[in-house]
Protein backbone atom coordinates (compact mmCIF):
# COMPACT_ATOMS: atom_id res chain seq x y z
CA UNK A 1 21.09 33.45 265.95
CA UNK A 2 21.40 29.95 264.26
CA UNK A 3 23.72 29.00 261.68
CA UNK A 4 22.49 28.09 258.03
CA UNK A 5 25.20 25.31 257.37
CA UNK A 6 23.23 24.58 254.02
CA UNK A 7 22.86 28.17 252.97
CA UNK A 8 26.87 28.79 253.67
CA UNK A 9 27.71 25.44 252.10
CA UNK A 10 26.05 26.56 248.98
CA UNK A 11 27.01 30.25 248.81
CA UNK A 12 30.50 28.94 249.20
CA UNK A 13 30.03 26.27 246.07
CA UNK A 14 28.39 28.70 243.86
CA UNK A 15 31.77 31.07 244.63
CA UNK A 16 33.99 28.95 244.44
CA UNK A 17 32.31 27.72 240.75
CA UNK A 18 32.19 31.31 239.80
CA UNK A 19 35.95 32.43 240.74
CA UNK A 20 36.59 29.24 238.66
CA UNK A 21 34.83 29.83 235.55
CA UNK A 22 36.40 33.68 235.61
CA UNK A 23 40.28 32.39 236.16
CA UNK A 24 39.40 29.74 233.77
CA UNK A 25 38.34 32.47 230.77
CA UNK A 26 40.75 35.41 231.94
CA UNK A 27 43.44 33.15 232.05
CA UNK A 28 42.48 30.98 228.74
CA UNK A 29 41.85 34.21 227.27
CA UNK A 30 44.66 35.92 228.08
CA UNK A 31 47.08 33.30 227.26
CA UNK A 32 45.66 32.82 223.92
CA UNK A 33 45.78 36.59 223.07
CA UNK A 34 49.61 36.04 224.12
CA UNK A 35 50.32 33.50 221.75
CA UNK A 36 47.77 34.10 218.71
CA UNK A 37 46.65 37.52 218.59
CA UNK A 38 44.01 39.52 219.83
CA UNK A 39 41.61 38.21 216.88
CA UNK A 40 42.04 34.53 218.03
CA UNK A 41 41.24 35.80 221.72
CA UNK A 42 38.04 36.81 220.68
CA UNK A 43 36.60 34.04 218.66
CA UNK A 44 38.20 32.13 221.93
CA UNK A 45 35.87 34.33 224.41
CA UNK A 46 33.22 33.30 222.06
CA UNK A 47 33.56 29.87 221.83
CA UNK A 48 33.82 29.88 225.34
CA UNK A 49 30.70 31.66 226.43
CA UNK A 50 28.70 29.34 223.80
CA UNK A 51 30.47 26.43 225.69
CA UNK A 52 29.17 27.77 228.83
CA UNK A 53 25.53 28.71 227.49
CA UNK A 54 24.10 24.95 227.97
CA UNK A 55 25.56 25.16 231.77
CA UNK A 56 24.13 28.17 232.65
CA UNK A 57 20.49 27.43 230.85
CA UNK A 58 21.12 24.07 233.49
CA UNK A 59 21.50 26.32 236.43
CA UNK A 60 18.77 28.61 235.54
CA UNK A 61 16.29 25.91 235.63
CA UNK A 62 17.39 24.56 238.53
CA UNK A 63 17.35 27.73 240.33
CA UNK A 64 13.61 28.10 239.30
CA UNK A 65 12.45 24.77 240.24
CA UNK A 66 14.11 25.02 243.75
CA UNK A 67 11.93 28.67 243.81
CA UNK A 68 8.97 26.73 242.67
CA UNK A 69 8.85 23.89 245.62
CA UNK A 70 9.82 26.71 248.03
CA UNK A 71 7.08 28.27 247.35
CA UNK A 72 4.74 25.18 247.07
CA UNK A 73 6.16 24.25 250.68
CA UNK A 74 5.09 27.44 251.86
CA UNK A 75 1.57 26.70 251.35
């Protein structure tokens, strides 16, 4: 029953970067619906997922290199 210090370390990163993105647009969204308008709040939900597009494409790719050499390794 060994511990995984890598595996917790980056469970605990990829949390912590997704409870950040989702304050990040609930509270950018919300306070921009509270000032401008629910119309505003949408083209700002859009203009942030596009913003977040290229980060997510990174991630992606990443994710299926680091399954690639895995597997490779397992050889």
């Amino acid at each position: 029953m060994g511990r995984d210090l890598r595996k917790y370390a980056s469970q605990t990163q990829a949390r912590s970067l997704a409870a950040f993105v989702l304050i990040l647009l609930v509270v950018g969204i919300g306070l921009i619906y509270l000032f401008y308008g629910p119309a505003s709040a949408m083209m700002g939900a859009v203009c942030a997922l596009l913003g977040l597009a290229p980060l997510l494409a990174i991630f992606l790719v990443l994710q299926l290199v680091d399954w690639f050499v895995e597997r490779v390794d397992d050889r």
